[in-house]
Protein backbone atom coordinates (compact mmCIF):
# COMPACT_ATOMS: atom_id res chain seq x y z
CA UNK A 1 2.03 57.62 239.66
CA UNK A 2 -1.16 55.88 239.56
CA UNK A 3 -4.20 58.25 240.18
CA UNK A 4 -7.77 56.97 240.05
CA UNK A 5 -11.07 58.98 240.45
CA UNK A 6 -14.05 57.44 241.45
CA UNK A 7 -17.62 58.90 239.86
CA UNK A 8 -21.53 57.46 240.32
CA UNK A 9 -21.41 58.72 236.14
CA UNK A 10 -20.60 61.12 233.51
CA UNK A 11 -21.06 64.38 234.90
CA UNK A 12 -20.35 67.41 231.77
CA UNK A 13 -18.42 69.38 233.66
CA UNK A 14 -15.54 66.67 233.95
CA UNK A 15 -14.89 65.15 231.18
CA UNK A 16 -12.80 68.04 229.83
CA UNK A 17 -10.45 68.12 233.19
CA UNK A 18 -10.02 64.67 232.45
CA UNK A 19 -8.91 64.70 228.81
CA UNK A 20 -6.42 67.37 230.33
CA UNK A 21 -4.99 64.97 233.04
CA UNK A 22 -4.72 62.34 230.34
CA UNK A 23 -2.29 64.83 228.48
CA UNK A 24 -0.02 64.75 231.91
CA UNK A 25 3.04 63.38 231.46
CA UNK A 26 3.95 60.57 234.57
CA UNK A 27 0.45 60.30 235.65
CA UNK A 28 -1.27 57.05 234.77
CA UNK A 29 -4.67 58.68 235.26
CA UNK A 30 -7.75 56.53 235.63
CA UNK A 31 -11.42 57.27 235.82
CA UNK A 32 -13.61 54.34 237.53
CA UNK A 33 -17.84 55.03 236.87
CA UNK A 34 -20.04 53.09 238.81
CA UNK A 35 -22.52 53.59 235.84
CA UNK A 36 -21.71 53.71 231.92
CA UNK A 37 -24.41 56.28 230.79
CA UNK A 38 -25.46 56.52 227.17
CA UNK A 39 -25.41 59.00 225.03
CA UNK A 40 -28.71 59.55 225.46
CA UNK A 41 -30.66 58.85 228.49
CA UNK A 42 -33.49 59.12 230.60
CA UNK A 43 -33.63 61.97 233.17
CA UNK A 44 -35.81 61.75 235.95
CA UNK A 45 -35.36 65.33 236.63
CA UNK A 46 -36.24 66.36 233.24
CA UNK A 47 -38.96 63.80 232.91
CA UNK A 48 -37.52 62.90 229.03
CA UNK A 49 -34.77 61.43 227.77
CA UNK A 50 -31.65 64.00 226.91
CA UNK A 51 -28.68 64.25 225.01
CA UNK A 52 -25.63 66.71 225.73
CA UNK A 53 -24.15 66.49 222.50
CA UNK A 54 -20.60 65.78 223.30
CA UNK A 55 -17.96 63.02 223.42
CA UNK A 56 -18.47 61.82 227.03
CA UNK A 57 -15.83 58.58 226.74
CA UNK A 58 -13.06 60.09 224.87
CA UNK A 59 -9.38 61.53 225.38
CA UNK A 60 -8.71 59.80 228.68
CA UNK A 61 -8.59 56.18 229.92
CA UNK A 62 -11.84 54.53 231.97
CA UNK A 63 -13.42 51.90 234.03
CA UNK A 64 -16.95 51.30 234.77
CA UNK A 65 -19.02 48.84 236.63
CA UNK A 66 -22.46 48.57 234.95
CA UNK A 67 -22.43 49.50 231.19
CA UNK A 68 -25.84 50.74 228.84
CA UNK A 69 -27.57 52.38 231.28
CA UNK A 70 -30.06 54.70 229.83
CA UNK A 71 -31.82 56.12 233.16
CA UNK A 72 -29.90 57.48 235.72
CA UNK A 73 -32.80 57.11 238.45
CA UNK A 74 -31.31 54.22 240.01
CA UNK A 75 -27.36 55.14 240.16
CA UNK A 76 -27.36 56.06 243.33
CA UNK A 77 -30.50 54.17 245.10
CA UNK A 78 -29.73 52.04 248.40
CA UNK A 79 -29.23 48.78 246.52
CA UNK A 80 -26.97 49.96 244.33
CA UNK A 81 -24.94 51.74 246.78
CA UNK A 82 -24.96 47.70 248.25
CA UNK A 83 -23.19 46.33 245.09
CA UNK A 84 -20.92 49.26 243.97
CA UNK A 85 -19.65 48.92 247.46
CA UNK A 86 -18.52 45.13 247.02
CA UNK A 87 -17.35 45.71 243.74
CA UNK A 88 -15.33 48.62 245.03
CA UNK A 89 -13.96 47.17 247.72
CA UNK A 90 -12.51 44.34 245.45
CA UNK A 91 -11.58 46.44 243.04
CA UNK A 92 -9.14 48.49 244.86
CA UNK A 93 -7.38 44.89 245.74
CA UNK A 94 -6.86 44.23 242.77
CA UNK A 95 -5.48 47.92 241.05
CA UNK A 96 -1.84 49.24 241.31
CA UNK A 97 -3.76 52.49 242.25
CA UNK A 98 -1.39 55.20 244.54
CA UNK A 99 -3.94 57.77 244.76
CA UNK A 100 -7.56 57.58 244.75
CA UNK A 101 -9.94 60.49 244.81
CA UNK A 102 -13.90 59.84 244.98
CA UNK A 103 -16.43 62.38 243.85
CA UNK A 104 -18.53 63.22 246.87
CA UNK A 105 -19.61 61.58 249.76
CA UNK A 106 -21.62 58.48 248.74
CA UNK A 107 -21.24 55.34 251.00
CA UNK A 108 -19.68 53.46 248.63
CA UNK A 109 -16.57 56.11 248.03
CA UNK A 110 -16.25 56.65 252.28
CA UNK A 111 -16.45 52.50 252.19
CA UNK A 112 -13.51 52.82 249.34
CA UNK A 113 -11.40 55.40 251.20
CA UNK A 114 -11.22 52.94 254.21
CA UNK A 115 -9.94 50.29 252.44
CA UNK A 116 -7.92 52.21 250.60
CA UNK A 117 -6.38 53.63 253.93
CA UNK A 118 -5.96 50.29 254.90
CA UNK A 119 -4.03 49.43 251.97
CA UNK A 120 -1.98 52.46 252.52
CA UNK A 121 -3.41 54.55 249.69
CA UNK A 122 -3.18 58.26 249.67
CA UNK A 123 -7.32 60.04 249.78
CA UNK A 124 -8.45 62.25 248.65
CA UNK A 125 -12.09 63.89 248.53
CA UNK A 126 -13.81 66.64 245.92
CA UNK A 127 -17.12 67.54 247.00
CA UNK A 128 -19.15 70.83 246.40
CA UNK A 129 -21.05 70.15 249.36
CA UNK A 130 -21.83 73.30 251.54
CA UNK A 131 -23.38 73.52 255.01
CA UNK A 132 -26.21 75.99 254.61
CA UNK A 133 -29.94 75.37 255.11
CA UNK A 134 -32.70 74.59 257.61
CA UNK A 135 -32.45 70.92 259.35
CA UNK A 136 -33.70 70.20 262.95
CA UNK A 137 -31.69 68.37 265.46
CA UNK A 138 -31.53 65.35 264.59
CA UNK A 139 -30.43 66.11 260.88
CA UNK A 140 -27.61 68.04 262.01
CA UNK A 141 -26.53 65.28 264.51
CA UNK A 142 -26.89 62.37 262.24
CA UNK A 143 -24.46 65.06 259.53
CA UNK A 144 -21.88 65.47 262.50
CA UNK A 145 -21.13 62.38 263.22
CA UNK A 146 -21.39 61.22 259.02
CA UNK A 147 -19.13 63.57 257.81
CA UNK A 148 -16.75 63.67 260.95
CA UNK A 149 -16.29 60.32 260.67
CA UNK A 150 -16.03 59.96 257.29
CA UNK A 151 -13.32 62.67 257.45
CA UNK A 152 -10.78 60.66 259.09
CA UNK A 153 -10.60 58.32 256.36
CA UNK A 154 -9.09 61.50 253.95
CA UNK A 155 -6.10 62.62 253.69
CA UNK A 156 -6.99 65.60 251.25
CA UNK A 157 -10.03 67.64 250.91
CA UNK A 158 -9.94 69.44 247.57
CA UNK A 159 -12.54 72.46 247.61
CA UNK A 160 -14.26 74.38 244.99
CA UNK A 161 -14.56 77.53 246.63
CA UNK A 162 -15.50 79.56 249.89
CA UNK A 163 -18.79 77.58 250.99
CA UNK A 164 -17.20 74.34 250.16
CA UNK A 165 -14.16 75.05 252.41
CA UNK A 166 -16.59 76.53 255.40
CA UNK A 167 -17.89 73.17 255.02
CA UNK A 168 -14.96 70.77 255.44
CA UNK A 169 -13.76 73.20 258.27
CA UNK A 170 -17.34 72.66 260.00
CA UNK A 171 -16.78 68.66 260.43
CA UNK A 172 -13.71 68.66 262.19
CA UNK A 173 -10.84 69.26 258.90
CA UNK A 174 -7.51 70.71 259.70
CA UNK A 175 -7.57 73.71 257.18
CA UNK A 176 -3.94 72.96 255.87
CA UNK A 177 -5.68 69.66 254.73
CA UNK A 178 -7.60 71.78 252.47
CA UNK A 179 -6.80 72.72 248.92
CA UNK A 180 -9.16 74.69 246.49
CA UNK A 181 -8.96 74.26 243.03
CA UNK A 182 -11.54 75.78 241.36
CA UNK A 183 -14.46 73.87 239.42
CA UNK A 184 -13.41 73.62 235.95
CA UNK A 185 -16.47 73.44 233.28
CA UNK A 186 -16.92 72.96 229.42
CA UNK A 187 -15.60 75.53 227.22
CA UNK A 188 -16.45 76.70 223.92
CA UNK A 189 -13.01 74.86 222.53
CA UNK A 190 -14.04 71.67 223.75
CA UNK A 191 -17.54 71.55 222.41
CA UNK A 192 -17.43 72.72 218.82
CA UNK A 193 -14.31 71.88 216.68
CA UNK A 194 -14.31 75.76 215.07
CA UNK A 195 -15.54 79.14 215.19
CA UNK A 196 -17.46 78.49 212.12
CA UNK A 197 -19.38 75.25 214.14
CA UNK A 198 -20.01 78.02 216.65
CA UNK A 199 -21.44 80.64 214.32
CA UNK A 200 -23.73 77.88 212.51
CA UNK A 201 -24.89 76.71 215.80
CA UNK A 202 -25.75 80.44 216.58
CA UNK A 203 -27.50 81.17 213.20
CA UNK A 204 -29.82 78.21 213.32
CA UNK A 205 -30.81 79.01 217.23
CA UNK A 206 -31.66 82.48 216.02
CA UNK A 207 -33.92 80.95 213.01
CA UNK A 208 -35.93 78.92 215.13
CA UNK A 209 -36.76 81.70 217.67
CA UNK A 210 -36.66 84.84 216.18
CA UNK A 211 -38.39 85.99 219.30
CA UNK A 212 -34.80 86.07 220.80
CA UNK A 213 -33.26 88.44 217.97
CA UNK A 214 -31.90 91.79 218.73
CA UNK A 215 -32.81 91.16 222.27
CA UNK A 216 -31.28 91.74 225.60
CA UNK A 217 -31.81 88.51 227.03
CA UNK A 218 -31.81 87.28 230.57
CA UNK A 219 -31.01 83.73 230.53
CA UNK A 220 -32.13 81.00 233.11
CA UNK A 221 -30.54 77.58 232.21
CA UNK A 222 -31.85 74.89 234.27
CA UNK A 223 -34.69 72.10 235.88
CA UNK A 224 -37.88 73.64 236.35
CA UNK A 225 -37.10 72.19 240.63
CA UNK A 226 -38.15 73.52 243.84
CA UNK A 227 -34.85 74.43 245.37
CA UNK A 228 -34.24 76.51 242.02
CA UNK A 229 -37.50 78.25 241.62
CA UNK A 230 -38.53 79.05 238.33
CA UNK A 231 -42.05 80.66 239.54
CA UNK A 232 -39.96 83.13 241.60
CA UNK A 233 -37.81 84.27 239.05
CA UNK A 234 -40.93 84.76 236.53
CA UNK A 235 -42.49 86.55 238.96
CA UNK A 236 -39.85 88.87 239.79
CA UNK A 237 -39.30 89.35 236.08
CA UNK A 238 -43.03 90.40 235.35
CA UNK A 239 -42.83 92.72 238.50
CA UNK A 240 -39.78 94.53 237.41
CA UNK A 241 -39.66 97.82 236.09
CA UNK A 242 -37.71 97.02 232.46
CA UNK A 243 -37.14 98.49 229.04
CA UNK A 244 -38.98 96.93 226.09
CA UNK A 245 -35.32 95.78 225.31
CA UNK A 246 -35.07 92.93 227.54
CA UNK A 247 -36.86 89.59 227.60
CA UNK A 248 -36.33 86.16 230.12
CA UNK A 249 -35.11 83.33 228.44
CA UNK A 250 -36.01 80.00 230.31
CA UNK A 251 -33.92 76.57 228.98
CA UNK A 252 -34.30 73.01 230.51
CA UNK A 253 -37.67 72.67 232.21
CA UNK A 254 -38.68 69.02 233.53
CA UNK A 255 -39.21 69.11 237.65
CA UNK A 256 -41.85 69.52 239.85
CA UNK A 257 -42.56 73.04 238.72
CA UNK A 258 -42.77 72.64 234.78
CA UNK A 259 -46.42 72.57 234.48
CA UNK A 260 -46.51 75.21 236.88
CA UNK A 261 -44.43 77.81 234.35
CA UNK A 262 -45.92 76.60 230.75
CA UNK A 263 -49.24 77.30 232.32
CA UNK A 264 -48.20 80.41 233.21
CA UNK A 265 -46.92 81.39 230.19
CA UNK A 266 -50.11 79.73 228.57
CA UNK A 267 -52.99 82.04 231.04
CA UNK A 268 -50.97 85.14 230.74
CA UNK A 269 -49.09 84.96 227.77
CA UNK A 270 -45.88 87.80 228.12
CA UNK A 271 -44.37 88.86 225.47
CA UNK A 272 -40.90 89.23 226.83
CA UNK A 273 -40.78 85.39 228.61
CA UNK A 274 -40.08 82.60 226.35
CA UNK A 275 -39.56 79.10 227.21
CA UNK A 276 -37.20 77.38 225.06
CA UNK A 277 -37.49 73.86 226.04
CA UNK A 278 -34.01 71.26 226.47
CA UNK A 279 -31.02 72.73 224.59
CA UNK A 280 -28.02 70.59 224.28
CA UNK A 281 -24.36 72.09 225.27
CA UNK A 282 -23.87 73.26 221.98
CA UNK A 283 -26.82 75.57 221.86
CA UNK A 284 -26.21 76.44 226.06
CA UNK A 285 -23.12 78.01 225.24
CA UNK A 286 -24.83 80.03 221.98
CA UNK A 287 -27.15 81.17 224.63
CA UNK A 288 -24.42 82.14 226.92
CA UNK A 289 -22.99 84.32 224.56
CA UNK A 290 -26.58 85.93 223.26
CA UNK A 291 -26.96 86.97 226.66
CA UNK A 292 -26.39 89.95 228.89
CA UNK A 293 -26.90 88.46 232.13
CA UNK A 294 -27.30 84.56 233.75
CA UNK A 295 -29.65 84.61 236.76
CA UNK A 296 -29.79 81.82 239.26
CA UNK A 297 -32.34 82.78 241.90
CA UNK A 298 -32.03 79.33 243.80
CA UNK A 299 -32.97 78.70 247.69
CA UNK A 300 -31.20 75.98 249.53
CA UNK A 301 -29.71 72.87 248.22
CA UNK A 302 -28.05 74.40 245.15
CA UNK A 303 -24.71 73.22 245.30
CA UNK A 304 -21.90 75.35 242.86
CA UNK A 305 -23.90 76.32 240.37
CA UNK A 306 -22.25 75.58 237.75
CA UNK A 307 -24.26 77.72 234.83
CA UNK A 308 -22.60 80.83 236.79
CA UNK A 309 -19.24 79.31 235.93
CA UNK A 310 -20.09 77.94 232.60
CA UNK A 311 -21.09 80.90 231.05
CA UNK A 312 -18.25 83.23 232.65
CA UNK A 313 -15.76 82.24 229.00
CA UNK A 314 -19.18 84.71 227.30
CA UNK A 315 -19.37 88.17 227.67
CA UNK A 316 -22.09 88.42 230.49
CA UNK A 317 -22.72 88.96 234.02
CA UNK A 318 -24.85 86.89 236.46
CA UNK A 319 -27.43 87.60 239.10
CA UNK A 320 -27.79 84.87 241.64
CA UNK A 321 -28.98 84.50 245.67
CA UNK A 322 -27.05 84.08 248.43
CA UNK A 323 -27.81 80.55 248.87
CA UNK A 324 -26.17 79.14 245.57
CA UNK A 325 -22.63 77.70 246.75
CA UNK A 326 -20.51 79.75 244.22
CA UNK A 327 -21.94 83.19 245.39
CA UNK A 328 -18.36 84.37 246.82
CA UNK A 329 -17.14 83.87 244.07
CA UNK A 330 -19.65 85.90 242.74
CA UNK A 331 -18.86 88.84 244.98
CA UNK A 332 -15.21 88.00 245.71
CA UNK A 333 -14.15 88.55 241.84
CA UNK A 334 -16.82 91.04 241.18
CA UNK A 335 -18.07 89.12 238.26
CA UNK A 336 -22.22 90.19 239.34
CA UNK A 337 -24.75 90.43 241.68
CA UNK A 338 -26.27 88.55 244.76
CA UNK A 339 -29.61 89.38 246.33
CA UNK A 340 -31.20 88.15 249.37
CA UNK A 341 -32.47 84.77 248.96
CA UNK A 342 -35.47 85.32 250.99
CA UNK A 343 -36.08 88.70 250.05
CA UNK A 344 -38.49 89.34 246.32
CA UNK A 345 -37.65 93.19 246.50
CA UNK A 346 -34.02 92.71 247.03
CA UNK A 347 -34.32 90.30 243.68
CA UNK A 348 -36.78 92.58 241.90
CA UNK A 349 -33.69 95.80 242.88
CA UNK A 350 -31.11 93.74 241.74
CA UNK A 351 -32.21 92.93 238.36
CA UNK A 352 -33.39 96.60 237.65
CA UNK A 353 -30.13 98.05 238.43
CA UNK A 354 -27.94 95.72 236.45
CA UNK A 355 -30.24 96.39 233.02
CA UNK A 356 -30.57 99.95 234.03
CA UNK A 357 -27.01 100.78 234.38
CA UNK A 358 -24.86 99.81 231.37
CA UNK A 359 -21.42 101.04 232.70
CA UNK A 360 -21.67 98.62 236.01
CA UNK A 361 -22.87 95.68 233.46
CA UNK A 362 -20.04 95.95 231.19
CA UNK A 363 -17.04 95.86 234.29
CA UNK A 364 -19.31 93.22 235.36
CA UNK A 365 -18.67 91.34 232.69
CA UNK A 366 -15.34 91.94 232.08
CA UNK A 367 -14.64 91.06 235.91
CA UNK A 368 -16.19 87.75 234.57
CA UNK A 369 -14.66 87.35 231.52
CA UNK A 370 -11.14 87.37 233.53
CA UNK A 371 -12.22 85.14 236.09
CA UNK A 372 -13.54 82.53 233.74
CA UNK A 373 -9.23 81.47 232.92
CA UNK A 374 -9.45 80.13 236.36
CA UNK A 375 -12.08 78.29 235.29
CA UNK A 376 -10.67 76.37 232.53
CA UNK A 377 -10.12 72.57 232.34
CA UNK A 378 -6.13 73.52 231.65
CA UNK A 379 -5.75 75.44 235.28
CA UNK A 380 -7.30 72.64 236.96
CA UNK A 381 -5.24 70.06 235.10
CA UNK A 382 -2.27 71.76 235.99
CA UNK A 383 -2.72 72.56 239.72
CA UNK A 384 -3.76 68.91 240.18
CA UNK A 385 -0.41 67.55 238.56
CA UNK A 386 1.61 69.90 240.34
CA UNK A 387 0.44 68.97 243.40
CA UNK A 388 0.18 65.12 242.60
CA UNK A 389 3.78 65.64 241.87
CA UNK A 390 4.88 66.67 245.62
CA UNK A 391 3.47 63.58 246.95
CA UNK A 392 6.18 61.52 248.46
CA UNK A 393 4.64 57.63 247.56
């Protein structure tokens, strides 16, 4: 069978689900990139150029349209979209492909999928879209009639969780069209070749900011962007009533709000915030595992949240609002807590209780620690091929 998936770029996450599908016996599997991304490149988000630190083109076969690309501004502007389109539509002519699943709904995959209908392909969609947030009339309209059209050009819809299934079912999708597979993400295995690579990574860390030694740390990993809200967090942090013990960690930065926090930290100087600056993946996952608990306070327009998966292989807990997409999950599996989005006290309540009360942290983060195997690049691989295998082509 051939199996293609379509992708604007890299994205982290991925690459180790596809190095697993690669493994798969009777599967000539394909990734197709509108954009070749270096190593290092330019984030807009960030404001600086960034590097991940790991082997984005290796362990499975690829395609790409545009090649040394070291911005990603542009990948998915309106002109782009223009010529991705024509190149997609004559490259699915031309491929032996059986199956083809796009990443999200970009104009250029739903422009795919209908020619790929057309040519009798079987579709497929992943997405970790969710249908939450404020939009006036003519938002939701013009969202109706996009993604219930686009719709009938799919033959699969392949969630990542609860949200992401709410949303197919909102635009018209039969629910035994639906399939969740959970979002796999980068493990410890994949980034570091040994324990030993791990435990270097660790010691240096700890040598550069001491600060962070024989600490309880509360990590934030992430831009410094509106819909995330760093200033929140900091402020419920400074407002809550904590030990000595514990300190916020803030990695990432760039975004609207970055002057906003190192100014903050500059006028008030705390002694138990630090900002850490960009961190690679190598020295995210050391911080992971440093850390009691992840907390991801973001409003709308935070899709899965990934850093709440990420970090589940460590042993901590999270803390996250009820309008990131992978909050019931959250709940669901018990792996931490959710507050009210719009509510500071609820926030402020949530993170006393969790460093407060050791016994509910700890089942916390075992109730993590299990659900991070579902998690793994592996179980995704494997539910995938089995049901790629069922097709009748």
């Amino acid at each position: 069978m051939n199996f293609l998936f379509v992708c604007t770029h890299p994205i982290q996450n991925l690459i180790p689900l596809f190095v697993e599908l690669n493994k798969k016996s009777n599967l000539n599997f394909k990734v197709l990139y509108w954009e070749k991304i270096n190593k290092e490149y330019f984030d807009p988000l960030f404001n600086q150029k960034i590097n991940f630190n790991i082997e984005t083109f290796k362990g499975y076969e690829f395609e790409f349209f545009y090649e040394n690309k070291n911005n990603t501004e542009k990948v998915t502007k309106t002109f782009n979209q223009i010529l991705v389109s024509l190149k997609l539509i004559k490259y699915i002519f031309k491929s032996k492909t059986d199956v083809v699943l796009v990443y999200g709904y970009y104009l250029p995959h739903i422009i795919l999928l209908l020619f790929a209908k057309i040519l009798g392909k079987k579709t497929i969609i992943r997405s970790v879209s969710y249908n939450l947030g404020n939009r006036n009339f003519f938002k939701r309209l013009v969202r109706k009639l996009f993604y219930n059209i686009a719709n009938l050009l799919i033959d699969e819809f392949w969630s990542v969780g609860k949200l992401n299934t709410d949303f197919y079912l909102d635009f018209g999708v039969n629910q035994k069209n639906i399939i969740t597979i959970p979002s796999s993400q980068i493990t410890k295995n994949f980034v570091f070749k040994d324990d030993l690579d791990f435990e270097e990574t660790k010691r240096k860390l700890i040598d550069t900011f001491h600060q962070i030694n024989n600490k309880k740390i509360i990590l934030y990993p992430g831009k410094f962007l509106k819909k995330k809200r760093p200033m929140f967090l900091i402020e419920c942090f400074a407002n809550a009533k904590l030990s000595d013990d514990w300190i916020l960690v803030l990695v990432g930065g760039g975004g609207f709000y970055h002057q906003q926090v190192i100014n903050y930290l500059k006028k008030n100087n705390p002694n138990n915030i630090f900002y850490l600056g960009f961190k690679d993946l190598k020295e995210i996952l050391v911080l992971y595992d440093l850390s009691e608990i992840i907390v991801l306070p973001s409003d709308f327009g935070e899709t899965n949240g990934n850093v709440l998966h990420e970090s589940s292989q460590f042993n901590c807990t999270c803390i996250t609002s009820n309008r990131v997409g992978a909050y019931p999950e959250v709940l669901n599996f018990k792996r931490g807590l959710v507050f009210d989005a719009q509510n500071k006290n609820d926030f402020i309540n949530k993170i006393e209780l969790l460093t407060n009360d050791i016994n509910l942290r700890n089942q916390l983060k075992q109730n993590n620690l299990k659900f991070s195997e579902k998690i793994k690049p592996s179980y995704a691989a494997n539910k995938i091929y089995d049901i790629l295998s069922n097709y009748e082509l």
